[in-house]
C-alpha atoms as a PDB file:
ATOM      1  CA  UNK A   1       0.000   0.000   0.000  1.00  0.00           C
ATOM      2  CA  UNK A   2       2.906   2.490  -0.048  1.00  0.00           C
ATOM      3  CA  UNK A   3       3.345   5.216  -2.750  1.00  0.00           C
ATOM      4  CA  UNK A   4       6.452   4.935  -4.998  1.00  0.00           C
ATOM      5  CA  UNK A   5       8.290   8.681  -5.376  1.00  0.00           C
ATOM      6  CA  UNK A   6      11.946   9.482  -7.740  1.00  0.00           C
ATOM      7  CA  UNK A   7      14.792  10.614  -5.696  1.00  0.00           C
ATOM      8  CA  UNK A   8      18.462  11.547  -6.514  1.00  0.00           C
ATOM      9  CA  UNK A   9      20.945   9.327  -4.540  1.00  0.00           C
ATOM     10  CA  UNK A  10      24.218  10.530  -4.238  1.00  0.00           C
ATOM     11  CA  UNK A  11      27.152   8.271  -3.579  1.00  0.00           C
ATOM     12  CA  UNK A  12      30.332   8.569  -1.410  1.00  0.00           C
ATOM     13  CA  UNK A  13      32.058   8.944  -5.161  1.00  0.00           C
ATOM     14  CA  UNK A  14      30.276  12.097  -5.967  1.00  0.00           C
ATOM     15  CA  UNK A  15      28.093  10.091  -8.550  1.00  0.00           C
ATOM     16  CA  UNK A  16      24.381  10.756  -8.727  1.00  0.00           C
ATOM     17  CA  UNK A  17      21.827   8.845  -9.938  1.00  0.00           C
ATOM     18  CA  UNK A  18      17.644   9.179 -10.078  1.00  0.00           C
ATOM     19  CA  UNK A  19      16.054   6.416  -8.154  1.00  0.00           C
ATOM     20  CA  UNK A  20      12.477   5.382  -7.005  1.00  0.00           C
ATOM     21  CA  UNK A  21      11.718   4.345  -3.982  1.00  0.00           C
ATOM     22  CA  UNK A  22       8.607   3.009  -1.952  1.00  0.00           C
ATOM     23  CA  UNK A  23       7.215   5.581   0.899  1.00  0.00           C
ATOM     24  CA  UNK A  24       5.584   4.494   4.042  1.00  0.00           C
ATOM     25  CA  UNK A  25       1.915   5.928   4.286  1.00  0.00           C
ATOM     26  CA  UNK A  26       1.613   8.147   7.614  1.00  0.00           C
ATOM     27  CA  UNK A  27      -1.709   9.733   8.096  1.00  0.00           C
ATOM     28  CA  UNK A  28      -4.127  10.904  10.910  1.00  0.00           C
ATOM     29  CA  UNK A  29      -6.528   8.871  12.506  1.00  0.00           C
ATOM     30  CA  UNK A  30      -8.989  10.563  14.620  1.00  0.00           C
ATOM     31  CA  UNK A  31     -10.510   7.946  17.216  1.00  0.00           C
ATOM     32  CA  UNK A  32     -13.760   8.794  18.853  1.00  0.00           C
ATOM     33  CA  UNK A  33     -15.353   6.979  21.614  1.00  0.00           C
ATOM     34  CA  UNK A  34     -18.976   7.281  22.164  1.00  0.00           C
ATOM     35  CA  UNK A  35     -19.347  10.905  20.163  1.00  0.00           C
ATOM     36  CA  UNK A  36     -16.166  11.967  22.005  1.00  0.00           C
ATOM     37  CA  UNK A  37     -13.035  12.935  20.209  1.00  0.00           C
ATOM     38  CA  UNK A  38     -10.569  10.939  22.336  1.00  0.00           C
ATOM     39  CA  UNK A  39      -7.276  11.454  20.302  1.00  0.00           C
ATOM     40  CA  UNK A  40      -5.935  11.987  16.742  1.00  0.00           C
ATOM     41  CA  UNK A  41      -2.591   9.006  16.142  1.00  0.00           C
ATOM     42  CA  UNK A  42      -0.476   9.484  13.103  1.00  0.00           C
ATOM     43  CA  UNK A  43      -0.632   5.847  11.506  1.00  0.00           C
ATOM     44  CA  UNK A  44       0.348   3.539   8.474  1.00  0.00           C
ATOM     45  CA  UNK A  45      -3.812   3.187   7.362  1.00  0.00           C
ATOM     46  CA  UNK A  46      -3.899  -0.488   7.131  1.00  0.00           C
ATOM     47  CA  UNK A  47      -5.424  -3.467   9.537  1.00  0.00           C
ATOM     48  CA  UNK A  48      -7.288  -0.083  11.248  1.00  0.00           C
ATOM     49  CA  UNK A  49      -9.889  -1.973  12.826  1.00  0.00           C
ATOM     50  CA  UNK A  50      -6.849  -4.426  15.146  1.00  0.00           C
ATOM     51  CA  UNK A  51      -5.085  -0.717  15.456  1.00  0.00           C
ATOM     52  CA  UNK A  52      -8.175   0.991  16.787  1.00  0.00           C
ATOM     53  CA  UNK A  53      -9.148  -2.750  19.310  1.00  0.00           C
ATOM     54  CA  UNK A  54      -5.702  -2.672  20.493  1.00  0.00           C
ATOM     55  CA  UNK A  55      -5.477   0.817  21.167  1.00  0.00           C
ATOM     56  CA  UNK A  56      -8.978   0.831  23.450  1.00  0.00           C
ATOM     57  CA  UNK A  57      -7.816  -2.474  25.467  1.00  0.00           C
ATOM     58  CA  UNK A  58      -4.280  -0.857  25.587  1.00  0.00           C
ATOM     59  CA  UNK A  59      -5.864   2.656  26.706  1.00  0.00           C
ATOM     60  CA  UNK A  60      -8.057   0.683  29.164  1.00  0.00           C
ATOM     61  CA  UNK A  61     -11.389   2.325  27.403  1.00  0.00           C
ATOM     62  CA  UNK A  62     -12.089  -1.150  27.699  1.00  0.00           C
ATOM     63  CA  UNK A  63     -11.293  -3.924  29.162  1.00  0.00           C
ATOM     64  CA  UNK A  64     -12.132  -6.494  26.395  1.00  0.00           C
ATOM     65  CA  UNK A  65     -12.947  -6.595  23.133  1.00  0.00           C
ATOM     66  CA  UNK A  66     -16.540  -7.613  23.068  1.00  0.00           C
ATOM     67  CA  UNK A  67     -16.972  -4.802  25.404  1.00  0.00           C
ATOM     68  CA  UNK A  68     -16.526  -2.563  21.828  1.00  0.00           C
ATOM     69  CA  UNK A  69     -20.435  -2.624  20.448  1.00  0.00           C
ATOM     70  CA  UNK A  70     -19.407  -0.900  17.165  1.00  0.00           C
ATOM     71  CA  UNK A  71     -16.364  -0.371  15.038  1.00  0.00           C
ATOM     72  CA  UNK A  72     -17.166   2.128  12.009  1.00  0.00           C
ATOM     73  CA  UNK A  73     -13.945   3.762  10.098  1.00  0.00           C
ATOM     74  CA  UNK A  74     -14.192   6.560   7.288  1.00  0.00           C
ATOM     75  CA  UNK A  75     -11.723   7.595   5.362  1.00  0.00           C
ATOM     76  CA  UNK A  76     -11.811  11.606   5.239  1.00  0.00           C
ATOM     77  CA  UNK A  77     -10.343  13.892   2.935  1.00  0.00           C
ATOM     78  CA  UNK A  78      -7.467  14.633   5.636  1.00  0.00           C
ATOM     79  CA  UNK A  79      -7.339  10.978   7.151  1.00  0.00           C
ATOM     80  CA  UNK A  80      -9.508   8.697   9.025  1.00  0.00           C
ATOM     81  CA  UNK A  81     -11.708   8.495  11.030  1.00  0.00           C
ATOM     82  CA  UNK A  82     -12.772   5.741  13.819  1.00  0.00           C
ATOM     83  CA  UNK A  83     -15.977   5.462  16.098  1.00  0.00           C
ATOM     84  CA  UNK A  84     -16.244   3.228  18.547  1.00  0.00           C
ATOM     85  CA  UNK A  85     -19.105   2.842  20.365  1.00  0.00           C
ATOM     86  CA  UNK A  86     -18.851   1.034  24.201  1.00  0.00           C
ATOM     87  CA  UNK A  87     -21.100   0.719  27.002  1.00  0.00           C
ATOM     88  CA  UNK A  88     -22.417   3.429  29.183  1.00  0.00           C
ATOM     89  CA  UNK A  89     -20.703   2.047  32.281  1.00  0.00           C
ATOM     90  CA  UNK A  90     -17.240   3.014  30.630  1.00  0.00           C
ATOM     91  CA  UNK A  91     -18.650   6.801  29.321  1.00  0.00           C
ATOM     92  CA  UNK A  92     -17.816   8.586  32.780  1.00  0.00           C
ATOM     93  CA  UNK A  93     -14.776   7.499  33.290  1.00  0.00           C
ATOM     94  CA  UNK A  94     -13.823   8.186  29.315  1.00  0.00           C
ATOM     95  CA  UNK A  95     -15.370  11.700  29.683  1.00  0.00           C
ATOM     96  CA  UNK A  96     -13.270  12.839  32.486  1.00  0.00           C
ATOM     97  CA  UNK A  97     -10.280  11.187  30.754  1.00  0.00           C
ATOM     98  CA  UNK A  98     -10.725  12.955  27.501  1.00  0.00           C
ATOM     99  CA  UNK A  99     -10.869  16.450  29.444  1.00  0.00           C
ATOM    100  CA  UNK A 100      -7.521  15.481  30.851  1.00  0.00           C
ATOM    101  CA  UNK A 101      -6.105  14.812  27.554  1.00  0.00           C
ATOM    102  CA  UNK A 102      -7.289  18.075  25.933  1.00  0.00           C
ATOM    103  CA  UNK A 103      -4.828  19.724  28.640  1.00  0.00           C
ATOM    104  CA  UNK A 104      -1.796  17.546  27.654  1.00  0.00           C
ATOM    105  CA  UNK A 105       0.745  20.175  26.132  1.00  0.00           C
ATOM    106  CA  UNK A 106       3.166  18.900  23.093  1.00  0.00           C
ATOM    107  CA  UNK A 107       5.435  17.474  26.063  1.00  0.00           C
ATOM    108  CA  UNK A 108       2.885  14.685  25.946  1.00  0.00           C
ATOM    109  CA  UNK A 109       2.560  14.750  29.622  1.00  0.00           C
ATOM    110  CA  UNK A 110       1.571  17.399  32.072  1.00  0.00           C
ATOM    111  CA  UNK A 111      -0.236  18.086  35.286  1.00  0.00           C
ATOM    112  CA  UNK A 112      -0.466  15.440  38.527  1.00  0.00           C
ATOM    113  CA  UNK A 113      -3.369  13.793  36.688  1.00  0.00           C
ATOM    114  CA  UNK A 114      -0.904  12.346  34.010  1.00  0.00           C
ATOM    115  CA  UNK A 115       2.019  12.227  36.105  1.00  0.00           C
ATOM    116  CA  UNK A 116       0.455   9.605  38.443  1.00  0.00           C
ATOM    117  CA  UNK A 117      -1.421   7.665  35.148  1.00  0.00           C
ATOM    118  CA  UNK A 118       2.186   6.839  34.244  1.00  0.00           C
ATOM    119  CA  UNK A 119       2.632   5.004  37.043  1.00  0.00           C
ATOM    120  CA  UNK A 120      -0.657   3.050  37.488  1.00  0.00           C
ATOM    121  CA  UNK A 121      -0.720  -0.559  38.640  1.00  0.00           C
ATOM    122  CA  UNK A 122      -0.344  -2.901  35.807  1.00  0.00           C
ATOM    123  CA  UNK A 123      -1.728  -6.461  36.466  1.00  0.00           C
ATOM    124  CA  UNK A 124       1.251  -8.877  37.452  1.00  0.00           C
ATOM    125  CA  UNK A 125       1.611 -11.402  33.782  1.00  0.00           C
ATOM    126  CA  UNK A 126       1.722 -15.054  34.216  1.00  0.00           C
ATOM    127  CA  UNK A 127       5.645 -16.283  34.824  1.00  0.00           C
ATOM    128  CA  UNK A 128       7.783 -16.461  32.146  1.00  0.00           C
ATOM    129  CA  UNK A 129       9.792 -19.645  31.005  1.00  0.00           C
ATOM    130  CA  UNK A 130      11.386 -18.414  27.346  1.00  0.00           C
ATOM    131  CA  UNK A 131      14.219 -20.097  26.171  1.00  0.00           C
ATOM    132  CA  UNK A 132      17.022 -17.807  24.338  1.00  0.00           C
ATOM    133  CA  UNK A 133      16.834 -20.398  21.497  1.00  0.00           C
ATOM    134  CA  UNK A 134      13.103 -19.735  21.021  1.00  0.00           C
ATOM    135  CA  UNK A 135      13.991 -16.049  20.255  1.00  0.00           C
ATOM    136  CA  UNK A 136      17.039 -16.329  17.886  1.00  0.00           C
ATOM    137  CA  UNK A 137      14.871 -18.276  15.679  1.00  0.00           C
ATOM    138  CA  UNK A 138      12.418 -15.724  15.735  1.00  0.00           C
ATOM    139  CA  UNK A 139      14.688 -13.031  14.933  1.00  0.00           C
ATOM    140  CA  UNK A 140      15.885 -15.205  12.182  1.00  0.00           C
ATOM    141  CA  UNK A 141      12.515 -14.762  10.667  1.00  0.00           C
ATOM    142  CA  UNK A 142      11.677 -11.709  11.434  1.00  0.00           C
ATOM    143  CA  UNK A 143      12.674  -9.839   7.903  1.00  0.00           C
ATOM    144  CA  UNK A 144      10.115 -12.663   6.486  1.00  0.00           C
ATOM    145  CA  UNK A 145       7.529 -10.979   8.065  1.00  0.00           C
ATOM    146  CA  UNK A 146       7.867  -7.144   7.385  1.00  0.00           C
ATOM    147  CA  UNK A 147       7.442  -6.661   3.587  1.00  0.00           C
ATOM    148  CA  UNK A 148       6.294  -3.241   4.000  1.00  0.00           C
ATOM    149  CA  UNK A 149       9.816  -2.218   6.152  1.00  0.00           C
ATOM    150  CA  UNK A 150      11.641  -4.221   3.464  1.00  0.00           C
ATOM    151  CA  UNK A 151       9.609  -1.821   0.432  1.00  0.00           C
ATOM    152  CA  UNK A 152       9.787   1.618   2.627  1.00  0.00           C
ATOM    153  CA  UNK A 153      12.479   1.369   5.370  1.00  0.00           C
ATOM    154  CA  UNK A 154      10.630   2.822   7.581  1.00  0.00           C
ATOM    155  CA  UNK A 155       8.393   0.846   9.423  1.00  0.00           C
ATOM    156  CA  UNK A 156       7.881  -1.031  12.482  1.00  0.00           C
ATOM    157  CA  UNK A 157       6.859  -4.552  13.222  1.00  0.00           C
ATOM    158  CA  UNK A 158       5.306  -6.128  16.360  1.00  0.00           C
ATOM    159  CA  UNK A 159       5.096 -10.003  16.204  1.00  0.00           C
ATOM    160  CA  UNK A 160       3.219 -12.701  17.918  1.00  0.00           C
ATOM    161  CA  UNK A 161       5.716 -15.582  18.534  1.00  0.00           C
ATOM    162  CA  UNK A 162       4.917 -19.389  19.601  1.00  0.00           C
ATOM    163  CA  UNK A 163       6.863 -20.504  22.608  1.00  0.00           C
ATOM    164  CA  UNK A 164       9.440 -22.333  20.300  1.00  0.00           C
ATOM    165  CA  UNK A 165      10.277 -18.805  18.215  1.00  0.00           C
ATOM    166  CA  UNK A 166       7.754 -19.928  15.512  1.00  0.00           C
ATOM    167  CA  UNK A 167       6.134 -16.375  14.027  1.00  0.00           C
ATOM    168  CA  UNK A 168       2.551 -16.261  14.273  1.00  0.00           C
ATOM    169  CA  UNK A 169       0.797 -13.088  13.261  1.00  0.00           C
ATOM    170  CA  UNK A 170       2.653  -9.814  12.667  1.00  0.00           C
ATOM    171  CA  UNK A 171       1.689  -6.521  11.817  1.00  0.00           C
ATOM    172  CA  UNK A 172       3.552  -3.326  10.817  1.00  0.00           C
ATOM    173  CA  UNK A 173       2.849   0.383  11.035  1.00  0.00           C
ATOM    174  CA  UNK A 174       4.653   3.805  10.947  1.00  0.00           C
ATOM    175  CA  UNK A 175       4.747   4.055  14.875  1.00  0.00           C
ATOM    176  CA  UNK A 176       6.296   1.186  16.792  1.00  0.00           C
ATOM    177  CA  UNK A 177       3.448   1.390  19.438  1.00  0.00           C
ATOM    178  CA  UNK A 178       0.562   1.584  16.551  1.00  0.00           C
ATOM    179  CA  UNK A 179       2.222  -1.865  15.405  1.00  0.00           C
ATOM    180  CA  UNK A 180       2.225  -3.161  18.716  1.00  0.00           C
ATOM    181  CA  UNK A 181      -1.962  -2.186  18.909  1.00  0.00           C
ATOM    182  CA  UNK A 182      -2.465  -3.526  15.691  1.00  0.00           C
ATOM    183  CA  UNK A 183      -0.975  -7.454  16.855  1.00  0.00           C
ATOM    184  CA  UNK A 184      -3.359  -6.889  19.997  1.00  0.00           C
ATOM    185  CA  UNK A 185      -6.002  -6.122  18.521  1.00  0.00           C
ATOM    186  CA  UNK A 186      -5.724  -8.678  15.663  1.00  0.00           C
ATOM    187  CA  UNK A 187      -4.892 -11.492  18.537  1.00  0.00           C
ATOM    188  CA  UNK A 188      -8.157 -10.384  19.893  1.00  0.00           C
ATOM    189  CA  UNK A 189     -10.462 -10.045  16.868  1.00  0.00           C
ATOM    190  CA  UNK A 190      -9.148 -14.090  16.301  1.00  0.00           C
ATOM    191  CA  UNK A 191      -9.005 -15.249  19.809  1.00  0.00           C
ATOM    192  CA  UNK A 192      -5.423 -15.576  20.206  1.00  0.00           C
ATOM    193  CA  UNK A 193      -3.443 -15.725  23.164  1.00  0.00           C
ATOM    194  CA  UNK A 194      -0.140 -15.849  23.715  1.00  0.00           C
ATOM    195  CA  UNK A 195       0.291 -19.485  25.225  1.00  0.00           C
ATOM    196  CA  UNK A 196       3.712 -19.373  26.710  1.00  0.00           C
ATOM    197  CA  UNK A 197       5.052 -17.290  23.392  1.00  0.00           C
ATOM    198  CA  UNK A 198       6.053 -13.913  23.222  1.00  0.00           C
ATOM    199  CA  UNK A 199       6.208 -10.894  21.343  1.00  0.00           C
ATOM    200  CA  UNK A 200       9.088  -9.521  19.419  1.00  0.00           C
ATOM    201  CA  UNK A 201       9.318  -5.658  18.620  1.00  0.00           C
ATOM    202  CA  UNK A 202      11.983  -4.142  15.464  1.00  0.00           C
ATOM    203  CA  UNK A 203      11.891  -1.179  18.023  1.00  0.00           C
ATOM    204  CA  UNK A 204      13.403   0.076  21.158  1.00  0.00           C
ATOM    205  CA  UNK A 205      11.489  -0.030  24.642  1.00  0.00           C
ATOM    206  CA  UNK A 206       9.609   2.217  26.279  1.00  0.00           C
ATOM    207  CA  UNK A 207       7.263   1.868  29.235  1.00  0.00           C
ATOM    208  CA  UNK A 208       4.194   2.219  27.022  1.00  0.00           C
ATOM    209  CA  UNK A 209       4.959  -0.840  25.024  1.00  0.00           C
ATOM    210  CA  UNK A 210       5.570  -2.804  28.478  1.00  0.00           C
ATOM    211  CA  UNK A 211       2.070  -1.388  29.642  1.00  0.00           C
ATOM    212  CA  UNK A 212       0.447  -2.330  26.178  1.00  0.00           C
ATOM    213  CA  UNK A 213       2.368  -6.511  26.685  1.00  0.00           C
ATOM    214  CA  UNK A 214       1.318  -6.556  30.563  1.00  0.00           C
ATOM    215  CA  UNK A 215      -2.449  -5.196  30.027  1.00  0.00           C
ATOM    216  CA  UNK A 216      -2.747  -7.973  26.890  1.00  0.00           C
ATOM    217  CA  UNK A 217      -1.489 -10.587  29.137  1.00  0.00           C
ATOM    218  CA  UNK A 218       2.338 -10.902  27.760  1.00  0.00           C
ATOM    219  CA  UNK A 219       4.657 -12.719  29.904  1.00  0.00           C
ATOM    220  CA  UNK A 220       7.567 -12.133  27.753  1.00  0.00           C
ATOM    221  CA  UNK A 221       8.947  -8.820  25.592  1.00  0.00           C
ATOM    222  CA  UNK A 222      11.726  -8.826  23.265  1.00  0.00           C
ATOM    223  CA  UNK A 223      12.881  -5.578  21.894  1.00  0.00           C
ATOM    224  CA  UNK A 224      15.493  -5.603  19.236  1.00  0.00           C
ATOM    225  CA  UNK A 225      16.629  -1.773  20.359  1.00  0.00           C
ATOM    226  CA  UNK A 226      17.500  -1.558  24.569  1.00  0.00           C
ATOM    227  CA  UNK A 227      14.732  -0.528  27.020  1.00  0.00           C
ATOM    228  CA  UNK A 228      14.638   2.939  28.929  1.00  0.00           C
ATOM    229  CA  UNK A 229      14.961   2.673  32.695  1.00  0.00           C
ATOM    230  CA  UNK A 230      11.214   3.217  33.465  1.00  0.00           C
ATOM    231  CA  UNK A 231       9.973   0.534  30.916  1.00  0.00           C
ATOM    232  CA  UNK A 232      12.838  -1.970  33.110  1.00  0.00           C
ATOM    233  CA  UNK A 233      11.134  -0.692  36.151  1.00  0.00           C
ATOM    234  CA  UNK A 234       7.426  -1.212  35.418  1.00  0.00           C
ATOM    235  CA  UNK A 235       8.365  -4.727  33.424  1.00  0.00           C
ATOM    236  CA  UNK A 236       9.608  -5.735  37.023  1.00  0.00           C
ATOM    237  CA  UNK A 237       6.388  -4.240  38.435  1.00  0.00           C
ATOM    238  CA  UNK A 238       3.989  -6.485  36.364  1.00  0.00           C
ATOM    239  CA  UNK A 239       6.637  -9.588  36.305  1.00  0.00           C
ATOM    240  CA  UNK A 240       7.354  -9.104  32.984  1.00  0.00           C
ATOM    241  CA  UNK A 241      10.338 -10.455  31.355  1.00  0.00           C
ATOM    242  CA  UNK A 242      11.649  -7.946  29.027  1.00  0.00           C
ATOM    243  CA  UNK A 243      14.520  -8.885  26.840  1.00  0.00           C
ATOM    244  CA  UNK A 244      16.536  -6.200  24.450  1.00  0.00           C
ATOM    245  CA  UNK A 245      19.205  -5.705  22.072  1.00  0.00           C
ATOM    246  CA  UNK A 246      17.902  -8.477  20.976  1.00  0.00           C
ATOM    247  CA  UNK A 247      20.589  -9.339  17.917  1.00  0.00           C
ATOM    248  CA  UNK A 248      21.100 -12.583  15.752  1.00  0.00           C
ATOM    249  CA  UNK A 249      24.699 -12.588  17.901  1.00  0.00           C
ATOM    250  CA  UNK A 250      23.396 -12.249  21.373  1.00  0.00           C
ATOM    251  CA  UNK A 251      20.485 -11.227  23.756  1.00  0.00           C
ATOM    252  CA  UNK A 252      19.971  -9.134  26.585  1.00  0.00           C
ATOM    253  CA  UNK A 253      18.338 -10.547  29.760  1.00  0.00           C
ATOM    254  CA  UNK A 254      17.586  -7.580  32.603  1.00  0.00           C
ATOM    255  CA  UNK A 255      18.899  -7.812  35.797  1.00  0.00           C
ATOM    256  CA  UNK A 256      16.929  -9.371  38.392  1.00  0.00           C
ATOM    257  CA  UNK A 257      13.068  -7.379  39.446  1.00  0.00           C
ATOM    258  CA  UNK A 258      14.864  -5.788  42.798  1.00  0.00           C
ATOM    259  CA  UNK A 259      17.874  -4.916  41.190  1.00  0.00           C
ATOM    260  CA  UNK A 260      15.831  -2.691  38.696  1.00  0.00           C
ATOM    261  CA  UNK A 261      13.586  -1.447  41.622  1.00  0.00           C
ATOM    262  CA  UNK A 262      16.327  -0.666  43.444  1.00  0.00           C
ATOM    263  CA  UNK A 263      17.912   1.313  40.618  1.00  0.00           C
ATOM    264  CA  UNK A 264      15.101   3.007  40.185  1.00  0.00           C
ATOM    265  CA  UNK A 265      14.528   4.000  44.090  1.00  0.00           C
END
């Protein structure tokens, strides 16, 4: 689905030559939740309907997805557009949430209100018991499984892997975290756990992508970039296991939970 546009490469030489290449699509989708604009995500406009379930169970709008009674996307003359309709129960907490968020300031987080919703509890995942040969194969597949990063260059993958490294589902996206809502909510529009696998990200780690694999059950994270102190921190939090630099030479396993807490105290 990506556009094609000429550009002039220049080499180390001084020689020049016209080339085309393939360019990633990256356009707004503005996601509305019961009539209420909730947020606007730059995102690569394909598998929209896992994106938009992923990003409500991963925002905690909802808690499941057969808790989302419709799922209606437009495309608009400046992007798309996604309702979602969900029960009444969820509409007072939503409303005061999406007066927060109209406050939030380009630094993405501001005022007590978001300070603290960084750091709510995450539910603890089930144990993790991943053998390192499980994820070597998997990143020995993983190029198989992102033809639109192999076209553009610039796109992300998030991956559902079976315990023994086998690749199950993957999807790809502009954003790494849009990827990683599109696998959750394609797991749950097919009823797909994650049965002792784990997921494998082409991205570096940041908390939200441990909050997004602890609130969709994920014992196990694997991040081919390294992880920023506060996504080691909350992985030890929920009990997740969160592997980076996660190279066809070698792996990186964190230290143990209360070393990380510690580091973090």
């Amino acid at each position: 689905m990506s556009g094609k546009q000429p550009f002039t490469q220049i080499a180390n030489d001084g020689t020049s030559r016209t080339i085309t290449r393939a360019i990633v699509p990256e356009h707004p989708v503005a996601i509305e939740v019961n009539g209420l604009g909730y947020a606007v995500m730059m995102a690569t406009p394909a598998d929209l309907a896992d994106f938009v379930t992923g990003f409500a169970l991963s925002e905690r709008i909802v808690a499941d997805a057969a808790q989302i009674a419709d799922l209606d996307l437009f495309e608009a003359p400046l992007g798309w557009i996604a309702r979602l309709t969900v029960p009444p129960a969820n509409a007072a907490a939503l409303a005061a949430r999406v007066r927060t968020r109209a406050s939030d300031s380009s630094c993405g987080l501001c005022g007590m209100d978001n300070l603290e919703a960084v750091h709510r509890t995450l539910p603890l995942v089930p144990a993790s018991t991943i053998d390192p040969a499980a994820i070597f194969a998997a990143l020995a597949q993983m190029r198989a499984h992102q033809p639109l990063n192999a076209a553009t260059g610039a796109a992300h993958a998030a991956m559902l892997c079976a315990s023994d490294g086998t690749i199950c589902l993957a999807r790809e996206d502009v954003g790494r975290h849009n990827a990683f809502d599109k696998l959750i909510g394609a797991m749950a529009h097919g009823r797909l756990g994650w049965d002792n696998g784990f997921a494998l990200l082409s991205s570096r780690c940041s908390y939200e992508l441990v909050e997004k694999a602890a609130l969709s059950g994920c014992s196990t994270l694997v991040t081919v970039s390294a992880a920023t102190d506060l996504a080691l921190a909350r992985a030890a939090q929920a009990g997740l296991t969160l592997v980076s630099l996660a190279r066809s030479d070698a792996i990186l396993f964190p230290p143990s939970p209360e070393m990380v807490l510690l580091a973090r105290s």
